[in-house]
Protein backbone atom coordinates (compact mmCIF):
# COMPACT_ATOMS: atom_id res chain seq x y z
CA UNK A 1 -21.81 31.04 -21.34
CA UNK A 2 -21.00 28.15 -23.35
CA UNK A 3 -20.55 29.78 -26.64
CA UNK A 4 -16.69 29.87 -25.54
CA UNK A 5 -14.05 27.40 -26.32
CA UNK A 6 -12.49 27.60 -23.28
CA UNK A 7 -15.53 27.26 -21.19
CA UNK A 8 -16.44 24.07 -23.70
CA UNK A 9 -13.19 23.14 -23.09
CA UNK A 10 -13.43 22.68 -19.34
CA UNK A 11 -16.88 21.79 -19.62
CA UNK A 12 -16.21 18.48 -21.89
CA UNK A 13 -16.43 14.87 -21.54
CA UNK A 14 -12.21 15.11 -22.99
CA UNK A 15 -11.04 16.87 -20.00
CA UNK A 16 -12.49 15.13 -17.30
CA UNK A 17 -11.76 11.55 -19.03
CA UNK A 18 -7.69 12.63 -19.23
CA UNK A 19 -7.97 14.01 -15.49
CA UNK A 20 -9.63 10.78 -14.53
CA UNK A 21 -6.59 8.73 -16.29
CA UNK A 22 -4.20 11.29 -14.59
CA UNK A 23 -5.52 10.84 -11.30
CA UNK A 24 -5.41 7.10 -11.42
CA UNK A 25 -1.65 6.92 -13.11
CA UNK A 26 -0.48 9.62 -10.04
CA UNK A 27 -2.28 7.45 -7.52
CA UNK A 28 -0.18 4.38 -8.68
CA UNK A 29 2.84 6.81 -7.81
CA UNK A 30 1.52 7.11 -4.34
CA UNK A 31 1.12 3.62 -4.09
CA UNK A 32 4.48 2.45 -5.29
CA UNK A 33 6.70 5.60 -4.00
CA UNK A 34 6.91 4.92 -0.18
CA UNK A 35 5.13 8.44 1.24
CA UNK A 36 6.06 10.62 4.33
CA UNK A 37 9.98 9.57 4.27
CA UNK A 38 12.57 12.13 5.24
CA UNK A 39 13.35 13.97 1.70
CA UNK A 40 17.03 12.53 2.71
CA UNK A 41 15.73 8.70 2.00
CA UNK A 42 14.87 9.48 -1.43
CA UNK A 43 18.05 11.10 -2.55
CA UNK A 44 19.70 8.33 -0.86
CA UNK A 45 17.76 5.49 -2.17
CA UNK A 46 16.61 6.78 -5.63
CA UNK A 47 19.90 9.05 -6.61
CA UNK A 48 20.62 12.69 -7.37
CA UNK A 49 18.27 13.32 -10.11
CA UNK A 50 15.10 11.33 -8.88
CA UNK A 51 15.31 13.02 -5.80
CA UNK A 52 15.52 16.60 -7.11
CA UNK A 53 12.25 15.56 -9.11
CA UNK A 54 10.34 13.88 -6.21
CA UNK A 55 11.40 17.14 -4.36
CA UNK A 56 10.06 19.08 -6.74
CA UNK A 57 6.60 17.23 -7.67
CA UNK A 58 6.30 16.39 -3.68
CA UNK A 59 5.80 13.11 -4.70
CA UNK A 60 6.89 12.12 -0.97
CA UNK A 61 3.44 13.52 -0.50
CA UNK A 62 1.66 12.85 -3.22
CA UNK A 63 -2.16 13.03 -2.43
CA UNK A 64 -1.08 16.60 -0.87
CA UNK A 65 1.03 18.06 -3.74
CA UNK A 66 0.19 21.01 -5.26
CA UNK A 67 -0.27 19.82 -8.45
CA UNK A 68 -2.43 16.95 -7.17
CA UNK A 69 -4.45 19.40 -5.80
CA UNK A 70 -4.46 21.78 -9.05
CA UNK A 71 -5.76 18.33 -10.61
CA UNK A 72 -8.72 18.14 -8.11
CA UNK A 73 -9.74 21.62 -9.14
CA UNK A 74 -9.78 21.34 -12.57
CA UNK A 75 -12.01 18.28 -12.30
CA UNK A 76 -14.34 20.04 -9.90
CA UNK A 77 -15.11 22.63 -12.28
CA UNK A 78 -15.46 20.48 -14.92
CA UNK A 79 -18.02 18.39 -13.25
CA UNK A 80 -19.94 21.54 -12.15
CA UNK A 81 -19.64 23.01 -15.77
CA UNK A 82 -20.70 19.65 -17.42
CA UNK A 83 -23.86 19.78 -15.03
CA UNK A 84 -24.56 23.22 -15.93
CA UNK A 85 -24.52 22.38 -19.31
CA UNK A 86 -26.47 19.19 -19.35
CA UNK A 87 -29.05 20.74 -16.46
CA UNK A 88 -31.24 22.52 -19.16
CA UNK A 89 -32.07 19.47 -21.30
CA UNK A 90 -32.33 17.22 -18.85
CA UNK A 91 -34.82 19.78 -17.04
CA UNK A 92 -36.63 19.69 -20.46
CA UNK A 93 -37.03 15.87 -20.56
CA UNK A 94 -38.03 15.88 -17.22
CA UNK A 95 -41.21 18.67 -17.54
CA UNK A 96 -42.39 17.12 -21.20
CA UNK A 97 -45.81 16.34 -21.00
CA UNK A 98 -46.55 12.62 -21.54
CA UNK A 99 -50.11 13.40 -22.42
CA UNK A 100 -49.25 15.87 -25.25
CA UNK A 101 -49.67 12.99 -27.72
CA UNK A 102 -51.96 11.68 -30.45
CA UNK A 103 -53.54 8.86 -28.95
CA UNK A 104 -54.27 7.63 -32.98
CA UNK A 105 -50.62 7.97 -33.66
CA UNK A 106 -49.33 5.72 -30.40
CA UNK A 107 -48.66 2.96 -33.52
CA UNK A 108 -45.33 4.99 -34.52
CA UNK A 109 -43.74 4.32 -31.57
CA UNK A 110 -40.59 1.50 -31.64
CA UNK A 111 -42.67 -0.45 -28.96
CA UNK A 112 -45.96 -0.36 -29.86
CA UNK A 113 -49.20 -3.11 -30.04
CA UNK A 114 -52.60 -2.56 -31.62
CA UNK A 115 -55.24 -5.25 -30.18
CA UNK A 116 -58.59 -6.01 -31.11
CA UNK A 117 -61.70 -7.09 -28.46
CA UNK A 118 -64.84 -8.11 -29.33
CA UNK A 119 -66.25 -6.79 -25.95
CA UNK A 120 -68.12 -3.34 -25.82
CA UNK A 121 -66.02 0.02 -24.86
CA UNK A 122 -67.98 0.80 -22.13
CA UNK A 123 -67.21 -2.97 -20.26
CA UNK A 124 -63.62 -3.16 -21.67
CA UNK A 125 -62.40 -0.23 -20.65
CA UNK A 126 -62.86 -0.98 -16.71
CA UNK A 127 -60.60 -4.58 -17.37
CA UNK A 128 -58.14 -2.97 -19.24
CA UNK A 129 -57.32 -0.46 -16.22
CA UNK A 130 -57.42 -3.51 -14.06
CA UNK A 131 -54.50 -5.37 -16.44
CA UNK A 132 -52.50 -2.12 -16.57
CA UNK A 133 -52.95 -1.23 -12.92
CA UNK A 134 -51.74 -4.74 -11.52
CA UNK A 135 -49.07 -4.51 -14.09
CA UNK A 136 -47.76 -0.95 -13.86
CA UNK A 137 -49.17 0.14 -10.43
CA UNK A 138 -51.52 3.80 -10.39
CA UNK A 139 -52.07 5.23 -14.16
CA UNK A 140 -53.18 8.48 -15.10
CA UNK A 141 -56.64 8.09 -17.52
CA UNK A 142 -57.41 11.00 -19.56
CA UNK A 143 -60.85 11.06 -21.74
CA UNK A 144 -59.81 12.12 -25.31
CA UNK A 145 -62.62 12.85 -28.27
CA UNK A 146 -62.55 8.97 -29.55
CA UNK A 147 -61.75 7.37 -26.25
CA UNK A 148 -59.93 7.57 -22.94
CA UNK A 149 -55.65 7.10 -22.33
CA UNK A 150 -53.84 5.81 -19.73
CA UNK A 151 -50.85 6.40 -18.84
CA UNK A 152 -48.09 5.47 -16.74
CA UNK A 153 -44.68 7.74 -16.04
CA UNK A 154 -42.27 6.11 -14.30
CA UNK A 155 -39.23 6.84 -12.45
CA UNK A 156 -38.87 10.68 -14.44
CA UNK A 157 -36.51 11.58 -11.33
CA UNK A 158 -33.67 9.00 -13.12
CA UNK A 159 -32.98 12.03 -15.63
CA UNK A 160 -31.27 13.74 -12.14
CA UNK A 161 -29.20 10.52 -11.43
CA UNK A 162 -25.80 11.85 -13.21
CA UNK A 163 -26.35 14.90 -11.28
CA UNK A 164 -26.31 13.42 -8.09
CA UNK A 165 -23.35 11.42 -8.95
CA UNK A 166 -21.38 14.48 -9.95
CA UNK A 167 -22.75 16.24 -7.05
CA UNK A 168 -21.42 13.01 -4.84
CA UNK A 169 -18.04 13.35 -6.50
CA UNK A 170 -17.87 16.93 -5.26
CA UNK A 171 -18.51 15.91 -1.60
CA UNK A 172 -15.86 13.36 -1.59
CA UNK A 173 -13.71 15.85 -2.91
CA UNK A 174 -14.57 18.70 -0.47
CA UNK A 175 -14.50 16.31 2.44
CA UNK A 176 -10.81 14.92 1.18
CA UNK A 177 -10.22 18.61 1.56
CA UNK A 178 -11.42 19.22 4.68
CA UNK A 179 -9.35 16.28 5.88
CA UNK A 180 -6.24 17.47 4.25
CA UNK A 181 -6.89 20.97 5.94
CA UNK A 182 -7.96 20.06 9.70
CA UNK A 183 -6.80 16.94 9.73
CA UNK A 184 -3.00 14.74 10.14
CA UNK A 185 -1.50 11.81 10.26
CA UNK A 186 1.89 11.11 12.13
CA UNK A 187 3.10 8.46 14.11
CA UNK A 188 3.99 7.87 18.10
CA UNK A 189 6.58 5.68 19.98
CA UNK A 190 5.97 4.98 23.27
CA UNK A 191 8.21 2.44 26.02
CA UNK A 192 6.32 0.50 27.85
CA UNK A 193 5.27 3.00 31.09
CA UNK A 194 5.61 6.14 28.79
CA UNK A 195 2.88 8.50 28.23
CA UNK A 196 3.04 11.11 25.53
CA UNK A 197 0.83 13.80 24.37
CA UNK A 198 2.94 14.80 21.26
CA UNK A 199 2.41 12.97 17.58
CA UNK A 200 5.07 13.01 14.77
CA UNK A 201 3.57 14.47 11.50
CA UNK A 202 4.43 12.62 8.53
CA UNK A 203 6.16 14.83 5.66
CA UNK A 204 9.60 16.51 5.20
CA UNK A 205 9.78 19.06 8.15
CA UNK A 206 8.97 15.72 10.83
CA UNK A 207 6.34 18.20 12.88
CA UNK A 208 5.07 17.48 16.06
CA UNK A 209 0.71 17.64 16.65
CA UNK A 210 0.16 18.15 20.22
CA UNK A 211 -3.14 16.62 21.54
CA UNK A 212 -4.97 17.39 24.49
CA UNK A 213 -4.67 14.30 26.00
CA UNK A 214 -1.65 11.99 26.35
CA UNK A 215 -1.64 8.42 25.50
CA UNK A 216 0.31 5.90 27.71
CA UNK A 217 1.84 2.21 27.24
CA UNK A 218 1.01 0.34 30.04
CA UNK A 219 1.75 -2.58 28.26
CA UNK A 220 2.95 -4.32 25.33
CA UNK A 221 2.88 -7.88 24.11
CA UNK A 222 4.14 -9.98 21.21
CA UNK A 223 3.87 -13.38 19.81
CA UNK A 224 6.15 -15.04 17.76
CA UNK A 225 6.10 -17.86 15.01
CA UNK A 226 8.39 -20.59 15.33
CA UNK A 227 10.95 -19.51 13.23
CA UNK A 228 11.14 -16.09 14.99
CA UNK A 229 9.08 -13.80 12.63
CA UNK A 230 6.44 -11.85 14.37
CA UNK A 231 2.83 -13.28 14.57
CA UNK A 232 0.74 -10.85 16.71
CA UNK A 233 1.43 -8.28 18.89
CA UNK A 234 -0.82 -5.70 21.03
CA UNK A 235 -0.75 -2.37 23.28
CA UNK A 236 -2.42 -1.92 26.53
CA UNK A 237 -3.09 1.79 26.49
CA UNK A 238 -4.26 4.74 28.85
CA UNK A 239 -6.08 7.84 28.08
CA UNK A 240 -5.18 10.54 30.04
CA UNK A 241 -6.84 13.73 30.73
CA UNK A 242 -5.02 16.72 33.25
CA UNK A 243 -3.15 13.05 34.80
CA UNK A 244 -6.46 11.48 35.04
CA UNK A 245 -7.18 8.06 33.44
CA UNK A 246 -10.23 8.19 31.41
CA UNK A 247 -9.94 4.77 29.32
CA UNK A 248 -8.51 1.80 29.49
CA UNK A 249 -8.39 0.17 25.95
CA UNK A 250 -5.82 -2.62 23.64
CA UNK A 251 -5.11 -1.16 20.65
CA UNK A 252 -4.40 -4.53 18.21
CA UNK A 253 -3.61 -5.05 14.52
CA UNK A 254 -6.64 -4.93 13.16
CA UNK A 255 -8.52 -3.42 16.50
CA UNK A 256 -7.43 0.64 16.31
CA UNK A 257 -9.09 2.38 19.29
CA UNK A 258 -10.89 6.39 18.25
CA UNK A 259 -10.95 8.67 20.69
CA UNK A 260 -12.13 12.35 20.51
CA UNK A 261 -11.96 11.66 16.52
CA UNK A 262 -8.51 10.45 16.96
CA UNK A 263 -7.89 7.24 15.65
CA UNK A 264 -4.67 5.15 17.22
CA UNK A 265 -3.64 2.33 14.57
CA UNK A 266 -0.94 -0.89 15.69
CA UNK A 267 1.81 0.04 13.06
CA UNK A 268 4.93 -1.66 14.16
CA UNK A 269 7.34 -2.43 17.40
CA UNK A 270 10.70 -1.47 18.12
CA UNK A 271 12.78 -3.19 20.66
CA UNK A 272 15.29 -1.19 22.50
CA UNK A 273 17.35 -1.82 25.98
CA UNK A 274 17.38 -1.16 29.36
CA UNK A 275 20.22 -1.12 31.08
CA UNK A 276 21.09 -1.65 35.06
CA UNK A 277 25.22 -0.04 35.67
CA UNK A 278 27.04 0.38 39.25
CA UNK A 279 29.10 3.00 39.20
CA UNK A 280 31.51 3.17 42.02
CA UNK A 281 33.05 6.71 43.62
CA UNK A 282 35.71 5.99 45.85
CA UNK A 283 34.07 3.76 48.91
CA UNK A 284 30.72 4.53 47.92
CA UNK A 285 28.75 2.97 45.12
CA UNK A 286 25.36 3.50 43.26
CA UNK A 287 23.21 1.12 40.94
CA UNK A 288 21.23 3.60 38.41
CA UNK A 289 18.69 1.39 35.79
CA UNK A 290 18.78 3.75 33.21
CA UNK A 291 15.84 3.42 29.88
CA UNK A 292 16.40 4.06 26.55
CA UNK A 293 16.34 7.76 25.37
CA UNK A 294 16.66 8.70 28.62
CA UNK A 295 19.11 9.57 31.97
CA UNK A 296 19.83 8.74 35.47
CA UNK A 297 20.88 10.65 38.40
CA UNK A 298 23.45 10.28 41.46
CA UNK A 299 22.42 13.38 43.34
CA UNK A 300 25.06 13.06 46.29
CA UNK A 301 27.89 12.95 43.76
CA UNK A 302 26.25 15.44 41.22
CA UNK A 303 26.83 13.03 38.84
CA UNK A 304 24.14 12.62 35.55
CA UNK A 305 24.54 9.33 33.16
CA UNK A 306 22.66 8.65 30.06
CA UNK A 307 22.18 5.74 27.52
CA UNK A 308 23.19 6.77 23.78
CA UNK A 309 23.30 3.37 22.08
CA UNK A 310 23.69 -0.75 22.58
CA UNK A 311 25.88 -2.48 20.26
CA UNK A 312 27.19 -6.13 20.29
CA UNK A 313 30.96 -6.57 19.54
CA UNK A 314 32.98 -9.90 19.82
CA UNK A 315 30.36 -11.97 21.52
CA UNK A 316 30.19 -8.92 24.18
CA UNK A 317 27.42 -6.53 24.29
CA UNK A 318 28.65 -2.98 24.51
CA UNK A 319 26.91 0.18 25.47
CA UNK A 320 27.44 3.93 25.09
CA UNK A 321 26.66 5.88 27.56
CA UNK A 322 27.85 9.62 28.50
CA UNK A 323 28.36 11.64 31.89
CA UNK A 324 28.38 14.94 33.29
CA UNK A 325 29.36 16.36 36.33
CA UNK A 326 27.63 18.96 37.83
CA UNK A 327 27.42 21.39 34.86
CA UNK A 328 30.21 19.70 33.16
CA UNK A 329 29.98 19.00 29.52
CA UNK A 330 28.59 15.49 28.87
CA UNK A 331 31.69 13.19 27.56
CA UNK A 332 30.67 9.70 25.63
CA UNK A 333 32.06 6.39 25.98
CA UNK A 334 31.97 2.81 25.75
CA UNK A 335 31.47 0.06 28.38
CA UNK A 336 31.66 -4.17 27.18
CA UNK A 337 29.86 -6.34 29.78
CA UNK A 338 32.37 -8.01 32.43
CA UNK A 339 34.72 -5.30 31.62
CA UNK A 340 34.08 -2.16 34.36
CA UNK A 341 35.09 1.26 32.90
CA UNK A 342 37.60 3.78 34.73
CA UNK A 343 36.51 7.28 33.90
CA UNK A 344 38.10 10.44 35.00
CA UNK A 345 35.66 13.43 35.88
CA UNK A 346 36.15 17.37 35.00
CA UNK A 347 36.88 17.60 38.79
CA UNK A 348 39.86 15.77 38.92
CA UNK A 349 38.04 12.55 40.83
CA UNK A 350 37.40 9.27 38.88
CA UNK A 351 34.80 6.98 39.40
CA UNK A 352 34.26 2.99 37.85
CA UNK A 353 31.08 2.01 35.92
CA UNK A 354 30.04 -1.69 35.31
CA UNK A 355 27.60 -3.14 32.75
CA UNK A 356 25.66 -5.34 35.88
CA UNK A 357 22.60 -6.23 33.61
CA UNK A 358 20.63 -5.30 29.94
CA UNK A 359 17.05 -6.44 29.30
CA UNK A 360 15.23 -5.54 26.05
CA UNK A 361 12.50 -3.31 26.64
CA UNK A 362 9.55 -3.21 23.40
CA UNK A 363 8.45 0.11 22.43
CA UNK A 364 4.76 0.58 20.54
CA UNK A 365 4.36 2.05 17.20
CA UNK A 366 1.25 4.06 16.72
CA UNK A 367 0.07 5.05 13.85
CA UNK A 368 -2.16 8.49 14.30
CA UNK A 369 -4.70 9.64 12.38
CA UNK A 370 -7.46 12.36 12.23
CA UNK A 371 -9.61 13.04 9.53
CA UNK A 372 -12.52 15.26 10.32
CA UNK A 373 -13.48 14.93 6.42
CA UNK A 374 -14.16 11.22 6.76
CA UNK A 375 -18.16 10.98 7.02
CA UNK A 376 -18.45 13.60 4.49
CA UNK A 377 -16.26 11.42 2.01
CA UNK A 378 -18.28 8.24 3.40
CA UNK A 379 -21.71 9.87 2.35
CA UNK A 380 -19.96 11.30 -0.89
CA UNK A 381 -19.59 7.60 -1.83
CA UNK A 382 -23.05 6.91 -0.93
CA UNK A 383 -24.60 9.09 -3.06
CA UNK A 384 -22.43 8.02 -5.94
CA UNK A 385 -23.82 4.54 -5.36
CA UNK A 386 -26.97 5.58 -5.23
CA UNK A 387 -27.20 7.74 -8.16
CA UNK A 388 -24.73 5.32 -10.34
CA UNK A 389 -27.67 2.74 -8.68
CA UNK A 390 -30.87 5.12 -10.09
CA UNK A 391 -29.19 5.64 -13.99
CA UNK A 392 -28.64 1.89 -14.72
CA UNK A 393 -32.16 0.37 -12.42
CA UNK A 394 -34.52 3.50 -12.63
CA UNK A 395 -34.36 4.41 -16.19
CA UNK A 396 -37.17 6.60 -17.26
CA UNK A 397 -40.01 4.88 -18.47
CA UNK A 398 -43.34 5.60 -20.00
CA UNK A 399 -46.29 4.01 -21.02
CA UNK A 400 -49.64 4.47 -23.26
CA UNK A 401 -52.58 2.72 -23.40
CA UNK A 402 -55.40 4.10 -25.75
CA UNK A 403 -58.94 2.44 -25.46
CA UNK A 404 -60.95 3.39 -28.91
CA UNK A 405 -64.51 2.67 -29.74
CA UNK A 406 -64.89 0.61 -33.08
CA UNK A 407 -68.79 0.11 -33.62
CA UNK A 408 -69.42 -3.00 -31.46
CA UNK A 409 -65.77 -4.23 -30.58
CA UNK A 410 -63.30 -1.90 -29.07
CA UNK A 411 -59.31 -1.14 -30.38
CA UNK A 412 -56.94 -0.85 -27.54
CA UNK A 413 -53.37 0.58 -28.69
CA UNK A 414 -50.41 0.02 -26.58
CA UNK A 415 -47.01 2.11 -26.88
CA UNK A 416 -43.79 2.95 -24.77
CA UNK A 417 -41.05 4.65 -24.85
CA UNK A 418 -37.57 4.69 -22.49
CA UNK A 419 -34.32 6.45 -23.93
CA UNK A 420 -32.26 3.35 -21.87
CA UNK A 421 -34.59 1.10 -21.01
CA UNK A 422 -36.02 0.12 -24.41
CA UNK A 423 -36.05 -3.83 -24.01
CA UNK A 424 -37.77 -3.57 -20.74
CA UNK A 425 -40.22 -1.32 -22.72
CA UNK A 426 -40.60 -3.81 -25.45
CA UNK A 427 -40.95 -6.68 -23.49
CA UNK A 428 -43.68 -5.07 -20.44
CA UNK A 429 -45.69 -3.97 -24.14
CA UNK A 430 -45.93 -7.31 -24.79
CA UNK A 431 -47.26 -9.41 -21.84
CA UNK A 432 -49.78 -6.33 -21.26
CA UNK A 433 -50.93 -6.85 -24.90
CA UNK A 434 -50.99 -10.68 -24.60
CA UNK A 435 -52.96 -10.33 -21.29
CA UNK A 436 -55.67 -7.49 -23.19
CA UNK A 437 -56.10 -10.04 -25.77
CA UNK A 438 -56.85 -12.74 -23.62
CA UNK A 439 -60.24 -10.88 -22.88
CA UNK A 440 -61.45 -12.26 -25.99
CA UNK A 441 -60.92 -15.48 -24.85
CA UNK A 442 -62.51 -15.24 -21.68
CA UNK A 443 -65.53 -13.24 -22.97
């Protein structure tokens, strides 16, 4: 399979370094280009020509575009290529036998030690398997025609490390997926008293996410520093099932509440007004409070009145409301505070509206999220830890120790070998030859 150049090509170490580089330059984009906006904000903020390109590249999206994706893709077959590639030698490595050696020719090795006892085979044999054993743990001992060999094979499974990381990456890449697919992110803003079951989508088309539950303010609260910025603020919120409550729970800052895999984040605060109008009808009068984004009603009089917007002009506030009577067109207009409004109706009557009161009301910001990909990206990461963990601690490591008659003394020949651990090798050769020659000393 890998005799072709295109299968080399998306099988090699060049490929998956530039999609690496690509992947971190595009993520800087996401980082920098504010994500989710209305495709309006960009023309408007970034001109004509930037905002036919971020239209085009969906860089307003960027971790969702389609060529961020096609990236993805490309890198996921070249890590599962590269393994397939690499799998056969490693598998190779991994089922050599360490005793397929020439116990006479151990000297060749880089790390190797040759030490002369005095004692007899038969008695030195038995303390050098007690040095090696305390040293290396459990050996293997094999008899040989001159003599017996230990040996000691340690951590072979290391030669598998790389493939678990690649394997790792994969699962943080199909669990990114599998968020991107099943899962959303939007945004909700709720007045204080308002429950809502429906969650703005982020993105160009501004979708709505219904959830089978609604969410309601009870309460919201905000502290402020001295010179007016904003130093913490929190939501007391409601979980409601078919109009029953089912939790009671803040949501803060750096407190987001999960329900049902739904995670509710403390984004921001807007503060809007409520305002309290008498409207007078001939002899009879009515006080309506009316909230923002929303209407009041004079039922007698047929009469409906909304609130569009609250402006201050002069040192007055003013607000805009509208009316409609009966099924009347609405018709918009202006009212300043201490200055009652005469308004004539479709029916011929008139009636008088006065500003009487306006009292800010704070609305929560909610930042939505679900991600049913999340724990497979969080054990993704694991496993790269873990293998990236086994290939730099866990090199593979092996270790010879030939015991050889020589008339009345005995030779004892030390060797090792690790294709990344060679200095560890070196080093463990020595102190186990220092400690086999101090049995002359102590004989």
């Amino acid at each position: 399979m890998f005799k072709n150049k295109f299968i080399n090509f998306l099988a090699s170490l060049k490929l998956a370094i530039f999609i690496l580089l690509t992947l971190a330059a595009t993520s800087i984009i996401g980082t920098v280009l504010p994500q989710g906006q209305p495709i309006a904000f960009y023309f408007q903020r970034y001109g004509e020509a930037a905002g036919q390109i971020i239209k085009f590249l969906q860089l307003y999206d960027v971790y969702h575009s389609w060529w961020f994706v096609v990236l993805l893709v490309i890198f996921s077959i070249n890590l599962i290529l590269c393994s397939l590639k690499r799998l056969p030698f490693s598998l190779e490595l991994y089922r050599r036998d360490p005793l397929a050696v020439d116990p006479k020719k151990l000297t060749r090795m880089p790390a190797a030690k040759e030490v002369s006892l005095k004692e007899d085979y038969s008695l030195a044999k038995g303390k050098i398997k007690e040095i090696i054993t305390k040293k290396l743990g459990s050996v293997k001992e094999v008899e040989f025609e001159d003599g017996i060999l230990f040996l000691k094979d340690k951590f072979r499974f290391s030669y598998f490390s790389v493939y678990l990381v690649h394997f790792s990456i994969l699962v943080v890449i199909i669990g990114a997926i599998i968020g991107a697919i099943w899962g959303f992110r939007g945004n909700m803003t709720l007045l204080e008293g308002e429950s809502s079951n429906q969650v703005i989508l982020f993105g160009l088309e501004r979708r709505t996410q219904p959830l089978d539950f609604s969410v309601r303010c009870d309460k919201f609260e905000i502290e402020f520093y001295p010179n007016g910025m904003p130093k913490e603020y929190r939501s007391e919120v409601t979980i409601l099932e078919n109009g029953k409550e089912v939790l009671k729970a803040p949501i803060e800052v750096n407190a987001p509440l999960t329900y049902k895999g739904i995670t509710f984040y403390q984004a921001s605060y807007n503060t809007f007004a409520e305002v309290t109008l008498r409207v007078l009808k001939g002899p009879r009068q009515k006080v309506l409070i009316i909230k923002p984004f929303s209407q009041s009603e004079w039922a007698e009089e047929a009469l409906r009145i909304g609130l569009l917007g609250v402006q201050e002009a002069h040192g007055l506030i003013a607000v805009q409301l509208w009316v409609s009577e009966k099924e009347s067109p609405p018709v918009s207009f202006w009212v300043l505070e201490r200055h009652p409004r005469r308004i004539e109706l479709p029916s011929g009557q008139a009636i008088i509206i006065e500003l009487s009161d306006i009292k800010p009301v704070y609305a929560t910001g909610l930042q939505v999220k679900k991600d049913p990909g999340v724990w497979i990206v969080w054990a993704g990461f694991l496993g790269i830890i873990l293998g990236i963990f086994a290939a730099f601690f866990f090199a593979h490591q092996r270790y010879w120790v030939a015991v050889i008659p020589d008339k009345n003394s005995t030779k004892v020949i030390l060797a090792g070998f690790s294709p990344k651990a060679r200095h560890k090798v070196a080093e463990t050769i020595e102190e186990l030859a220092k400690e086999v020659g101090n049995l002359n000393n102590a004989s």
